[in-house]
C-alpha atoms as a PDB file:
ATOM      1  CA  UNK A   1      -3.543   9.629 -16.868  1.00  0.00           C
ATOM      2  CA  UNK A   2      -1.174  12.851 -17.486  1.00  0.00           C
ATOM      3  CA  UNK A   3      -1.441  15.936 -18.578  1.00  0.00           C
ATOM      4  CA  UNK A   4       1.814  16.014 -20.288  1.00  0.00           C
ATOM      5  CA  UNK A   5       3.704  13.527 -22.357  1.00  0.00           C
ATOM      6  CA  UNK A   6       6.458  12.147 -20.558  1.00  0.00           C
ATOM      7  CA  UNK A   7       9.080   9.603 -21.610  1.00  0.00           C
ATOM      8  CA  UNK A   8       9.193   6.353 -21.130  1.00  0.00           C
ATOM      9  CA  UNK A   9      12.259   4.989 -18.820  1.00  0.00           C
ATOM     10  CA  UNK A  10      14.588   1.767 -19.627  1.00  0.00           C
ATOM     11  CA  UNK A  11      15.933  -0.404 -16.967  1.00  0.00           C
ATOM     12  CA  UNK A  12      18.735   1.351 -18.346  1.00  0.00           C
ATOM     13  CA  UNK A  13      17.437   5.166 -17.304  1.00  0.00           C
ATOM     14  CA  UNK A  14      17.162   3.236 -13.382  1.00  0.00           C
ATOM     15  CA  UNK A  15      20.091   4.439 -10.972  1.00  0.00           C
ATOM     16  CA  UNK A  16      20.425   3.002  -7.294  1.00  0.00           C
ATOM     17  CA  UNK A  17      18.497   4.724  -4.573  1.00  0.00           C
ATOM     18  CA  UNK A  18      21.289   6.038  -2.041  1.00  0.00           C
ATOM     19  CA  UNK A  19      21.275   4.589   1.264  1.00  0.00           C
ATOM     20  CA  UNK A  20      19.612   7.399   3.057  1.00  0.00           C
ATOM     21  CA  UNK A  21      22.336   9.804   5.124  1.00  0.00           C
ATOM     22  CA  UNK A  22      19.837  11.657   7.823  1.00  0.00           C
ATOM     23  CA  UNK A  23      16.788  10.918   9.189  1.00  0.00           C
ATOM     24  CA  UNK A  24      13.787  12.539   8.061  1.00  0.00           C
ATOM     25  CA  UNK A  25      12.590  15.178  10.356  1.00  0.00           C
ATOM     26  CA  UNK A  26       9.031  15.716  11.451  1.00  0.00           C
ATOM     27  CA  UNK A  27       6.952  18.255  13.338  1.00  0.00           C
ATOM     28  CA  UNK A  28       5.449  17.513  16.809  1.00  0.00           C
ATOM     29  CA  UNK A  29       1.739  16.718  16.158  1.00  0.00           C
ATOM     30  CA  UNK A  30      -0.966  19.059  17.665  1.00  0.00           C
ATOM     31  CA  UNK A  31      -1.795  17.823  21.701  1.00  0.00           C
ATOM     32  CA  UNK A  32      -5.958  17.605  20.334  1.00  0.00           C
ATOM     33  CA  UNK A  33      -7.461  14.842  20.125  1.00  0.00           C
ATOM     34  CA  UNK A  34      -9.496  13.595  17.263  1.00  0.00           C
ATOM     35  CA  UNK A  35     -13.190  12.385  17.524  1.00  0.00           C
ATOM     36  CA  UNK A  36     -13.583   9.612  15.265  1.00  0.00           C
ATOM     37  CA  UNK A  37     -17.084   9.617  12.975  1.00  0.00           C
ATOM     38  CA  UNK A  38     -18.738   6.811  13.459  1.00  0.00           C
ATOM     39  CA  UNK A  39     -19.825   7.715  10.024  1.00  0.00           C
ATOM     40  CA  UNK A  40     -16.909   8.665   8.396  1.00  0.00           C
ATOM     41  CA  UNK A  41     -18.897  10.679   5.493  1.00  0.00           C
ATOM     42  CA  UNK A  42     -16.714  13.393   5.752  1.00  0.00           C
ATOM     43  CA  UNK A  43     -13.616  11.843   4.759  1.00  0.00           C
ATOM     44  CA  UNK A  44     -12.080  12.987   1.333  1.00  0.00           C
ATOM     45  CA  UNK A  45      -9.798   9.942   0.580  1.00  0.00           C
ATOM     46  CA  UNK A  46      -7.245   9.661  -2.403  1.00  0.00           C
ATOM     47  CA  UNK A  47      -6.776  12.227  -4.367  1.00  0.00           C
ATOM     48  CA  UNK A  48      -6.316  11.536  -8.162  1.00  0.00           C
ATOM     49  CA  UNK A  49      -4.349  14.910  -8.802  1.00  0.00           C
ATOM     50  CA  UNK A  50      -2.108  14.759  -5.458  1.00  0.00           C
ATOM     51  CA  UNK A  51       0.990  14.642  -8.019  1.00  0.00           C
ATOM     52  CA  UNK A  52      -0.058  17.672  -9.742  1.00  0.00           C
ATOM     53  CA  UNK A  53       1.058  17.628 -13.030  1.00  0.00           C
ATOM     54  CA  UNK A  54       0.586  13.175 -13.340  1.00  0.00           C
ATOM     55  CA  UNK A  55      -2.664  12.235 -12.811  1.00  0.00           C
ATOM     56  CA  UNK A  56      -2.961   8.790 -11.065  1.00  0.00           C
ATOM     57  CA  UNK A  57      -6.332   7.172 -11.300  1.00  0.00           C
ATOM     58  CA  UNK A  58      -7.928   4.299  -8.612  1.00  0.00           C
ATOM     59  CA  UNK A  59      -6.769   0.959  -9.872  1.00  0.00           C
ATOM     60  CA  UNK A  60      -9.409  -0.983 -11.569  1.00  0.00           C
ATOM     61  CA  UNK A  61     -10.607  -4.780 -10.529  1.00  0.00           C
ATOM     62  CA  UNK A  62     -10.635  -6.198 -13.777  1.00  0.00           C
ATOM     63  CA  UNK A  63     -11.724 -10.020 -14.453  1.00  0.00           C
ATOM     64  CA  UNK A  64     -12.568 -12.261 -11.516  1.00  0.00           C
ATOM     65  CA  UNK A  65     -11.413  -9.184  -9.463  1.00  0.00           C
ATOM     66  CA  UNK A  66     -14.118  -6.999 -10.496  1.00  0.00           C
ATOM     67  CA  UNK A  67     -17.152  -9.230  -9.626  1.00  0.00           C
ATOM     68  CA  UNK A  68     -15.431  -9.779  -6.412  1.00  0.00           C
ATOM     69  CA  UNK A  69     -15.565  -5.721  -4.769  1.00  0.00           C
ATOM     70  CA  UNK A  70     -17.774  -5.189  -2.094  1.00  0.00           C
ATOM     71  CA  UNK A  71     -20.441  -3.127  -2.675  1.00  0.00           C
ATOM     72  CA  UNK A  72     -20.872  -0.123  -1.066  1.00  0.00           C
ATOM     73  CA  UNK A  73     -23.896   2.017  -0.278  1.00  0.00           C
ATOM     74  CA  UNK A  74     -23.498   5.120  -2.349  1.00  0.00           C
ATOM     75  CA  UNK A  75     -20.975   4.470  -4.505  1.00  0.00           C
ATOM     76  CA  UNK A  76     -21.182   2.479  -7.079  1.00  0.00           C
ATOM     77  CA  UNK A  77     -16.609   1.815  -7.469  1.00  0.00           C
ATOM     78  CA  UNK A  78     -16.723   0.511  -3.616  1.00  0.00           C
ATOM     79  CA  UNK A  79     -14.486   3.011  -2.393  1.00  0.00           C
ATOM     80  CA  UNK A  80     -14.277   4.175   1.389  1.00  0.00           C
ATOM     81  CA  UNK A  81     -12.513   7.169   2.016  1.00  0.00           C
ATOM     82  CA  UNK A  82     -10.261   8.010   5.133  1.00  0.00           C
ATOM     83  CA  UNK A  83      -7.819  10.312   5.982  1.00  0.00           C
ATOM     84  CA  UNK A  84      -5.382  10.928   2.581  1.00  0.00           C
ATOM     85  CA  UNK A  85      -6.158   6.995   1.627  1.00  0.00           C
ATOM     86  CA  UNK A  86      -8.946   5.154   0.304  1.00  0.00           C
ATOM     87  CA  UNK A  87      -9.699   1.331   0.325  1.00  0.00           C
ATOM     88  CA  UNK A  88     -11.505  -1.258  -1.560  1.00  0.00           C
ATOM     89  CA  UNK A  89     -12.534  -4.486  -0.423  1.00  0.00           C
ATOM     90  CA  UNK A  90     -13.194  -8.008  -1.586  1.00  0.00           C
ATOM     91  CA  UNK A  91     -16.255  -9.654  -0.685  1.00  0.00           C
ATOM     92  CA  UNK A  92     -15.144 -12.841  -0.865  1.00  0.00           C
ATOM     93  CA  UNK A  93     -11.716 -12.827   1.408  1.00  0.00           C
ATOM     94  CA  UNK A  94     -13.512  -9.696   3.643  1.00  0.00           C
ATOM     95  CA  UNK A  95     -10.010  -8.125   3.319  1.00  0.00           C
ATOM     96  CA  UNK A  96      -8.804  -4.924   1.067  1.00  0.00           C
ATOM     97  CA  UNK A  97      -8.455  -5.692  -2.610  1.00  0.00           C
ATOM     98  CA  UNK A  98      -5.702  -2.555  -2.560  1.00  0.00           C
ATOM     99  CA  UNK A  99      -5.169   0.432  -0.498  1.00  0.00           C
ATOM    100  CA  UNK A 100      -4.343   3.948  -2.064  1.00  0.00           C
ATOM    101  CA  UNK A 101      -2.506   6.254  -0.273  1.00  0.00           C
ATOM    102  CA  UNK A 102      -1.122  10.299  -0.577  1.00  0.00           C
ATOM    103  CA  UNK A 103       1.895  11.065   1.510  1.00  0.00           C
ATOM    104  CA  UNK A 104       3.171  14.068   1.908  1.00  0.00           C
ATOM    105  CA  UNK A 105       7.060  14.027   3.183  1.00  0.00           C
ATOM    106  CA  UNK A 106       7.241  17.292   3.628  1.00  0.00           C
ATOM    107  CA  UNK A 107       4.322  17.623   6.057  1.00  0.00           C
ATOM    108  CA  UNK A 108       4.633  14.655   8.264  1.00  0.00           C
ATOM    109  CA  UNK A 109       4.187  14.888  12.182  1.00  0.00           C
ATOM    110  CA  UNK A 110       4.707  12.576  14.858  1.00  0.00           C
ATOM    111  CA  UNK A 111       1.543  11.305  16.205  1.00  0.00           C
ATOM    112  CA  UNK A 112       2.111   8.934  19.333  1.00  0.00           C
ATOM    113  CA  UNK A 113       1.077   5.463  18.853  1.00  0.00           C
ATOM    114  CA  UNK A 114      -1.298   4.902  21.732  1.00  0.00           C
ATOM    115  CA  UNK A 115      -3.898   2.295  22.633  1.00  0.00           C
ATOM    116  CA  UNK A 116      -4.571   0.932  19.233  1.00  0.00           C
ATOM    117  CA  UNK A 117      -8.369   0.984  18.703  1.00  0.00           C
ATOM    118  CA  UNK A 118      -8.971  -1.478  15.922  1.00  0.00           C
ATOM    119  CA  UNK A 119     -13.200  -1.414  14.938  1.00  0.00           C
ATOM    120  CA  UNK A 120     -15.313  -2.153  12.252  1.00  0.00           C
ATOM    121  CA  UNK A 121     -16.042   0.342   9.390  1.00  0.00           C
ATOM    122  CA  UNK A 122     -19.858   1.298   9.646  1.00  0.00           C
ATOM    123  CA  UNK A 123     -20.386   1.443   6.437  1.00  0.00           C
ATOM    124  CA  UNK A 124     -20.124  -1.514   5.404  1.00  0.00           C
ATOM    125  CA  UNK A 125     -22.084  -5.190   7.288  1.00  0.00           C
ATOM    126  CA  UNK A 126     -19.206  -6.296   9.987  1.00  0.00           C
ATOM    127  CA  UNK A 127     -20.051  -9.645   8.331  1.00  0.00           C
ATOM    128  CA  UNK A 128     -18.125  -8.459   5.568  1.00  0.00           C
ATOM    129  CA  UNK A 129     -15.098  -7.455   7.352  1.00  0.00           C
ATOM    130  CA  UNK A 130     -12.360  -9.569   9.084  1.00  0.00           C
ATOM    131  CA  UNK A 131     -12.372  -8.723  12.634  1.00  0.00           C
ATOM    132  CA  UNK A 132     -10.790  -9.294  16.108  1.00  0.00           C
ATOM    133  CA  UNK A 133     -11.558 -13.443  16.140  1.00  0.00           C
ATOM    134  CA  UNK A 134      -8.674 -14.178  13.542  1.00  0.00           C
ATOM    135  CA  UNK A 135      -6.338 -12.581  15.609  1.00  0.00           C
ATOM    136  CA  UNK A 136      -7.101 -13.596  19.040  1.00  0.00           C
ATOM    137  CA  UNK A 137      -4.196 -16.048  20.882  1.00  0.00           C
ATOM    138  CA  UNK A 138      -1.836 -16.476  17.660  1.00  0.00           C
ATOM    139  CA  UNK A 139       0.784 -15.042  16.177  1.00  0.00           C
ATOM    140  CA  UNK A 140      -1.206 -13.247  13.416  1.00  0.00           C
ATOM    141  CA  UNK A 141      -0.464  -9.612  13.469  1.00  0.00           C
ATOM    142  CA  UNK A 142      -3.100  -6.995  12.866  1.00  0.00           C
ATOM    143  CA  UNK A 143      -1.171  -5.533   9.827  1.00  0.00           C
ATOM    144  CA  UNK A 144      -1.652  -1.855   8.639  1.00  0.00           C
ATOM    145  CA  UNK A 145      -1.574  -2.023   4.521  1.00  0.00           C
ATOM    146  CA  UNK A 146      -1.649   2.001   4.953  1.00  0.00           C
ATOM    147  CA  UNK A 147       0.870   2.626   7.384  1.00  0.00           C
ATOM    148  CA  UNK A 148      -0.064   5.177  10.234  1.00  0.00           C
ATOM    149  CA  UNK A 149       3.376   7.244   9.772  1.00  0.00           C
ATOM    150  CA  UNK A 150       2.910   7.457   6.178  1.00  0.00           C
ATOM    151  CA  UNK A 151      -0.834   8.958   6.134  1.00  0.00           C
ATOM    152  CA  UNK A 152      -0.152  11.537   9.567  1.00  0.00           C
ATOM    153  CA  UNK A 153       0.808  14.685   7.653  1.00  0.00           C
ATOM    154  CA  UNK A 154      -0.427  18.142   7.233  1.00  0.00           C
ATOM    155  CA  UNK A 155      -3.176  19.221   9.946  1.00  0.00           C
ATOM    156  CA  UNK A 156      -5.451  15.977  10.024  1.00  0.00           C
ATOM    157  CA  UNK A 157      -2.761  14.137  10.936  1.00  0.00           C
ATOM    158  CA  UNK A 158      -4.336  12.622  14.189  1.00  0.00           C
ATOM    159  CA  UNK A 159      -7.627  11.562  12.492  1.00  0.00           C
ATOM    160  CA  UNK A 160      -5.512  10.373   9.468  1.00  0.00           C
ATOM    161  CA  UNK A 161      -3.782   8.419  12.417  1.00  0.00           C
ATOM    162  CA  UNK A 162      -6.867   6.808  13.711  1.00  0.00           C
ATOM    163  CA  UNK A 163      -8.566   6.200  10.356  1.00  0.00           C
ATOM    164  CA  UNK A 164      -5.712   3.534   9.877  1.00  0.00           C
ATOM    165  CA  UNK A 165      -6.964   1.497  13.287  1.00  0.00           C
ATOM    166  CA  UNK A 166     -10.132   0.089  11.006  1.00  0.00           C
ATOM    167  CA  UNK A 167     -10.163  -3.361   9.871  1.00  0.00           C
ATOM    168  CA  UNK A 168     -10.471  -2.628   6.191  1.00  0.00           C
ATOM    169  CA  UNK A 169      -6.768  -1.266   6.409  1.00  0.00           C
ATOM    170  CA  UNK A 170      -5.326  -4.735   8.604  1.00  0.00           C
ATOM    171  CA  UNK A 171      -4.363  -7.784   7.066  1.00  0.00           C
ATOM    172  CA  UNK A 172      -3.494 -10.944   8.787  1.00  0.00           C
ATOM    173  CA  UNK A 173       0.771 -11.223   8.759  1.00  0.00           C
ATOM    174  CA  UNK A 174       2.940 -13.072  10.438  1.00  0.00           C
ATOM    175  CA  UNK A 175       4.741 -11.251  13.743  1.00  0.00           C
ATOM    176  CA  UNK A 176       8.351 -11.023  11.945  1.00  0.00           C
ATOM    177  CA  UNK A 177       6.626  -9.574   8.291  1.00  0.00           C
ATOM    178  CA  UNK A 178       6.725  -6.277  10.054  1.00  0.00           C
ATOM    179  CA  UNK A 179      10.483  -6.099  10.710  1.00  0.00           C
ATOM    180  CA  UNK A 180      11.581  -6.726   7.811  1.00  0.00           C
ATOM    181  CA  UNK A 181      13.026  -4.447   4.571  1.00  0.00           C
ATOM    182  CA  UNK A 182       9.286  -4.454   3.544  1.00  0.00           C
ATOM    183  CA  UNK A 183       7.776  -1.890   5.751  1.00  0.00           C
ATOM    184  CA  UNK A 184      10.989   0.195   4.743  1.00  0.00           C
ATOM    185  CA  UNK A 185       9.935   0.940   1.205  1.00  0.00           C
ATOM    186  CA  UNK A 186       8.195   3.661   1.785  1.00  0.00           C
ATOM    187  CA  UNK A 187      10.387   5.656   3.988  1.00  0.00           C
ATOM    188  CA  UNK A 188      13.488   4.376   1.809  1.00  0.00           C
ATOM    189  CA  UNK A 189      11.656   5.798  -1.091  1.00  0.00           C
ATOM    190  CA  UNK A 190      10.567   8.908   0.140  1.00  0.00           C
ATOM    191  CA  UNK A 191      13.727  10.155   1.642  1.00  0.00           C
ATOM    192  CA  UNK A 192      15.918   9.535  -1.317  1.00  0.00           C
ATOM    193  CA  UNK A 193      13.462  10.170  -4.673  1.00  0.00           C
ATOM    194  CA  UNK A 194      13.689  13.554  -5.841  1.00  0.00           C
ATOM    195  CA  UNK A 195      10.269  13.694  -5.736  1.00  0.00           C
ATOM    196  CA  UNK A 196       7.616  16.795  -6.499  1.00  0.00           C
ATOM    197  CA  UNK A 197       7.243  18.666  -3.002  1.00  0.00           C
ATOM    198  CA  UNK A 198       8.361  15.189  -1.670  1.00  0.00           C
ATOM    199  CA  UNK A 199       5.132  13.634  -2.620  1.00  0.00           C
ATOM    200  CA  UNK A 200       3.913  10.344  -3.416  1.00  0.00           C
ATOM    201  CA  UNK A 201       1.347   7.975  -4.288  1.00  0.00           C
ATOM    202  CA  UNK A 202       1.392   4.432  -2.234  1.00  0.00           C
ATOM    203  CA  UNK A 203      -0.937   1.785  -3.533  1.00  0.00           C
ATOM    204  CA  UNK A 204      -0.608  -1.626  -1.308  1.00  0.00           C
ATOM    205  CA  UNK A 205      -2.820  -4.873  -1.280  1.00  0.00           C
ATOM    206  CA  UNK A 206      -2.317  -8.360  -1.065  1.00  0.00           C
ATOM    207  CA  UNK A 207      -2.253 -11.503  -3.866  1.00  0.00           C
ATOM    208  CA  UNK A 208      -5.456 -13.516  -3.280  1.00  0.00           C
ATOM    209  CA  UNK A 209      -4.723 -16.901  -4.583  1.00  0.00           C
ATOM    210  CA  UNK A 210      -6.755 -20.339  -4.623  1.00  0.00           C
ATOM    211  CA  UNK A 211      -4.256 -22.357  -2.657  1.00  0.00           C
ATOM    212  CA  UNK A 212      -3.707 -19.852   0.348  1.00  0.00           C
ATOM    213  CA  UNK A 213      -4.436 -21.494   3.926  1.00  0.00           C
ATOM    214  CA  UNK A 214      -7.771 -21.338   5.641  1.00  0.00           C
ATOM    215  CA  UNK A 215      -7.258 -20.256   9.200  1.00  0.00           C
ATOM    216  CA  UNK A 216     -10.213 -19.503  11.325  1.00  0.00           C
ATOM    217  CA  UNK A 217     -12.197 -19.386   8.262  1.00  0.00           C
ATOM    218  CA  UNK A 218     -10.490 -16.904   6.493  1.00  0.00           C
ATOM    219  CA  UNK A 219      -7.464 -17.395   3.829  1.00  0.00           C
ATOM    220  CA  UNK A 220      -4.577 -16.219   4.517  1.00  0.00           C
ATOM    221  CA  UNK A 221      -2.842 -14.468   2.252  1.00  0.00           C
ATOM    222  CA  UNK A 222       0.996 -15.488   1.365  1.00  0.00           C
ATOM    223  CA  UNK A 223       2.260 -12.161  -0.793  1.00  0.00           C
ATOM    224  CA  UNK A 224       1.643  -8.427  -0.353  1.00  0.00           C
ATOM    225  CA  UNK A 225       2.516  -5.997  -2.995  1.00  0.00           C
ATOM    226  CA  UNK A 226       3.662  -2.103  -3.385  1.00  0.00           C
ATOM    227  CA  UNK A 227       3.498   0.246  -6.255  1.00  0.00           C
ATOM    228  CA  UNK A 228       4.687   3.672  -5.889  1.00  0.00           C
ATOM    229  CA  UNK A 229       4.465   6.341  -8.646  1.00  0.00           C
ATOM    230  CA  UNK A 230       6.516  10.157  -7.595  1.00  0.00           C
ATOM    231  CA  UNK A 231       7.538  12.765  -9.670  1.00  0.00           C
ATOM    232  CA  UNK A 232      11.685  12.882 -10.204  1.00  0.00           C
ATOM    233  CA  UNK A 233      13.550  15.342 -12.070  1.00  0.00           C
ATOM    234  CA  UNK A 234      10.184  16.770 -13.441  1.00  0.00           C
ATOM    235  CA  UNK A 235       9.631  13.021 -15.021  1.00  0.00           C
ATOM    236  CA  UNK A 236       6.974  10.435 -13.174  1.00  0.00           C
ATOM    237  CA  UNK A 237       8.260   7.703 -11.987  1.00  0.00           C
ATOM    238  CA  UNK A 238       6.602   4.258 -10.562  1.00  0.00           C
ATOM    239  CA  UNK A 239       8.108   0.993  -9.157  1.00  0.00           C
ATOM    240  CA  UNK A 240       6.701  -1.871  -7.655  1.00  0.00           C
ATOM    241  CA  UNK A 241       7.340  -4.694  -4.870  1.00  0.00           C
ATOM    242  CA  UNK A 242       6.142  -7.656  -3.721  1.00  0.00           C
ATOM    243  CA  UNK A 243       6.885 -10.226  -1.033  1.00  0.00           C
ATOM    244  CA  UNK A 244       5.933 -13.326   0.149  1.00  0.00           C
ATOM    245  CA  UNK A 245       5.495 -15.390   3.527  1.00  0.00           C
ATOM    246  CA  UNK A 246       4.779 -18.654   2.765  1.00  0.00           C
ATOM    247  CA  UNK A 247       7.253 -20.651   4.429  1.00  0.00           C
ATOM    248  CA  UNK A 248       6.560 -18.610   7.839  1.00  0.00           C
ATOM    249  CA  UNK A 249       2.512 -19.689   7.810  1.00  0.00           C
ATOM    250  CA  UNK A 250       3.200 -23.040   7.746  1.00  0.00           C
ATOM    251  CA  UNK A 251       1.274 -24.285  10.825  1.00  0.00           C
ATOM    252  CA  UNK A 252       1.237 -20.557  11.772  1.00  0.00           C
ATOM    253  CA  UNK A 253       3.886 -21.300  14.083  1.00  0.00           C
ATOM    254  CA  UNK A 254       7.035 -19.174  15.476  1.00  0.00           C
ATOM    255  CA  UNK A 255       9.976 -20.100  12.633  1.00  0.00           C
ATOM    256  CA  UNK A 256      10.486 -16.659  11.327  1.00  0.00           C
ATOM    257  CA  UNK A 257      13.178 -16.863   8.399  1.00  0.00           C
ATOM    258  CA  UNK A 258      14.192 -14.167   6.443  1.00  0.00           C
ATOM    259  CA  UNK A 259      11.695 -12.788   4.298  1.00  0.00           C
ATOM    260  CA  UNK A 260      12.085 -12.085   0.434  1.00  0.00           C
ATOM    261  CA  UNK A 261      11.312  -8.696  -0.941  1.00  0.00           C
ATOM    262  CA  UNK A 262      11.385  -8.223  -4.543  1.00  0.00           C
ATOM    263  CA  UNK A 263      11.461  -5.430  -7.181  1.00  0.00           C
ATOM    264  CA  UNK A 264       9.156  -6.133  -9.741  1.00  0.00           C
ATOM    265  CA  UNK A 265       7.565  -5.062 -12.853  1.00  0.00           C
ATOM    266  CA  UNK A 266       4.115  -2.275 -12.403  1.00  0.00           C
ATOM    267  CA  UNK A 267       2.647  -4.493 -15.374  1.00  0.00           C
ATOM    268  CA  UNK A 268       3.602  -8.367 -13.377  1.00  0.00           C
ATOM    269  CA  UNK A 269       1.981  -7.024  -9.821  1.00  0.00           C
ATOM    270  CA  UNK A 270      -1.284  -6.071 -12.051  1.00  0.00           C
ATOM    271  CA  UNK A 271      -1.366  -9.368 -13.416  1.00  0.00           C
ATOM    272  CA  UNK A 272      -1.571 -11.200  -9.618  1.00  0.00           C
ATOM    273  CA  UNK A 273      -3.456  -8.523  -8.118  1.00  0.00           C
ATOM    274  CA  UNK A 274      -6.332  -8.372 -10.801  1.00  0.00           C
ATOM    275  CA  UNK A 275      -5.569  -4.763 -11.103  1.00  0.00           C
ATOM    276  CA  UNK A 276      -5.626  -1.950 -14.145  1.00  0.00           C
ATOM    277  CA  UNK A 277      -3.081   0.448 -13.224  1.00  0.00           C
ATOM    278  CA  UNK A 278      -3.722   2.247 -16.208  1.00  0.00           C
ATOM    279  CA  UNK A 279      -1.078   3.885 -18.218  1.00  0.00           C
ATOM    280  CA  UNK A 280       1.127   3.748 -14.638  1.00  0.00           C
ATOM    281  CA  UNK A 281       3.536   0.988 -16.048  1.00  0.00           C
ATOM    282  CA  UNK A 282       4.651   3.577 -18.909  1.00  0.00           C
ATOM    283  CA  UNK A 283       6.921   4.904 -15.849  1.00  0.00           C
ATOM    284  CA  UNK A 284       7.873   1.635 -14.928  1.00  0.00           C
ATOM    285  CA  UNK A 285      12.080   0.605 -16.289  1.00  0.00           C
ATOM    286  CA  UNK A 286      10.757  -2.909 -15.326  1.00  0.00           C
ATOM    287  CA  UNK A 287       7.321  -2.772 -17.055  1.00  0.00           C
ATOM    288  CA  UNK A 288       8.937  -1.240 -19.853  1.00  0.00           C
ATOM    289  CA  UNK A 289      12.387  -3.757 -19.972  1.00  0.00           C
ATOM    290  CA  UNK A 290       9.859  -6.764 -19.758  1.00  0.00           C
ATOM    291  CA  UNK A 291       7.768  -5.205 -23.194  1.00  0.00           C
ATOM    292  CA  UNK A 292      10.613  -5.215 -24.934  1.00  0.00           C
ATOM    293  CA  UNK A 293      12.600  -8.132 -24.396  1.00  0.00           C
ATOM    294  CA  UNK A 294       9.816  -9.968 -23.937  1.00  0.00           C
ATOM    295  CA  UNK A 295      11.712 -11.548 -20.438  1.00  0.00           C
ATOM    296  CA  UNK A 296      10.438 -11.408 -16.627  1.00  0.00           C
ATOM    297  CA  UNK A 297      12.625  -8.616 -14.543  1.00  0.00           C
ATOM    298  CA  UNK A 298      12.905  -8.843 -11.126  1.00  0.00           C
ATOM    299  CA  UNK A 299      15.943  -8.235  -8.511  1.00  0.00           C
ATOM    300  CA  UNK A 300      15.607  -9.330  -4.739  1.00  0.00           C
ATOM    301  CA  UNK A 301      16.169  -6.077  -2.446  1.00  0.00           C
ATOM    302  CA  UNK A 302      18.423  -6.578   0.401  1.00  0.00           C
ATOM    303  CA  UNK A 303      18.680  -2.977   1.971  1.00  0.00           C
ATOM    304  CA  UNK A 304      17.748   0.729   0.091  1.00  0.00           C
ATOM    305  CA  UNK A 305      20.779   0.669  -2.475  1.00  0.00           C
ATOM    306  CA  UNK A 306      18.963  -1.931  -4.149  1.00  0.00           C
ATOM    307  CA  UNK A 307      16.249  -0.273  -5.177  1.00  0.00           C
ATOM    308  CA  UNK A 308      16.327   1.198  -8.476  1.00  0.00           C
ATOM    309  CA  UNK A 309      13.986   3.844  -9.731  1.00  0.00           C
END
């Protein structure tokens, strides 16, 4: 995965991420518009070598997981490339196995939020995506697994912005899900970690599980995961999240409690994902902790000081 040998942190090595003093700045995004390809062929995607010195590969389906990625023409990992992210998608649920994102904090911009455009990806059969129907009169959200803030950086930033409005980036969630700590991580993360040039690597997808609710004909998923890997202090670093929103889909109705977010180990989220995340949980206190003791770790996170990286 690296080029260098790094160490291996402890749950000891972990400190608490500061509660963030400032608000990040950004730079006013360029007035142009952006034409989006129909095709989207000319998209680059993730970038394995964004972190420069740590190498951080695609995860891998692995199991069940792997006969489960839908195909697509061209390729033969069933990758589609946007805008600084790539996704890959399961056949079976029509939704993203995992999303895999490059942001760049110190190049963000402020891209308006206009009339969001959600559409099928052409490269792919709309039969195997989960469109518009599921969302129609409920209080399903159209959820963006790559957030548009985090991809709009550097000079693409507007088509980065759009590439996010296709339906291989949304997820069914419940209305509250998005105004909770969740959504936070990222920024939390980014404006604390001494980070590389301020860089990091953002992989996001949901738990598929047997029991999760048919709605509409499509299961619903109950969990969504993080794992972010950033360089700090010259060392790589990766932590990982998950939460779940079971009790708010029951009925799909309007109780919205307070929703759980939870450090966890890299190595426990590639267990329920189905993912490989290579040699990623090396960096991990929690994947590490967990080899050695041999015991689960977790902690709930309430607000940014609880995060430990």
């Amino acid at each position: 995965m690296s080029h260098k040998e790094f160490r291996r942190p402890g749950l000891r090595d972990l400190r608490r991420l500061a509660v963030p003093g400032t608000a990040r700045s950004t730079v006013a995004a360029s007035s142009m518009g952006v034409t989006d390809s129909d095709s989207l062929n000319d998209r680059q995607g993730y970038d394995t070598a964004f972190l420069d010195d740590l190498v951080v590969p695609l995860p891998v389906p692995v199991g069940a997981r792997a006969e489960d990625v839908t195909p697509v023409p061209g390729r033969d990992d069933g990758r589609l490339d946007y805008t600084h992210f790539s996704v890959v998608m399961s056949r079976s649920r029509r939704l993203a196995i995992f999303t895999a994102l490059n942001l760049d904090g110190s190049r963000l911009e402020s891209v308006p939020r206009r009339n969001d455009n959600w559409r099928f990806d052409p490269r792919i059969d709309e039969s195997l995506q989960v469109g518009e129907s599921l969302y129609a009169r409920n209080p399903l959200d159209r959820g963006h697994l790559v957030r548009r803030t985090s991809a709009n950086w550097g000079p693409e930033a507007e088509q980065a912005n759009a590439d996010t409005f296709h339906f291989t980036n949304c997820t069914p969630q419940m209305a509250g899900f998005n105004q909770q700590t969740w959504l936070g991580l990222e920024d939390y993360l980014l404006e604390n970690a001494r980070a590389d040039g301020q860089r990091i690597t953002v992989f996001t997808g949901p738990v598929f599980r047997e029991g999760d609710r048919r709605y509409r004909g499509v299961k619903i998923p109950e969990a969504y995961w993080k794992v972010v890997a950033f360089m700090a202090d010259g060392q790589p670093s990766a932590t990982a999240y998950m939460i779940e929103q079971a009790e708010e889909l029951e009925g799909l109705g309007f109780m919205f409690g307070q929703y759980k977010t939870y450090q966890r180990s890299v190595a426990r989220i590639g267990e329920l994902a189905g993912l490989d995340f290579a040699d990623l949980a090396e960096y991990d206190g929690f994947s590490n902790e967990e080899r050695e003791t041999g015991t689960r770790i977790e902690t709930e996170i309430r607000g940014p000081s609880d995060i430990l990286v």
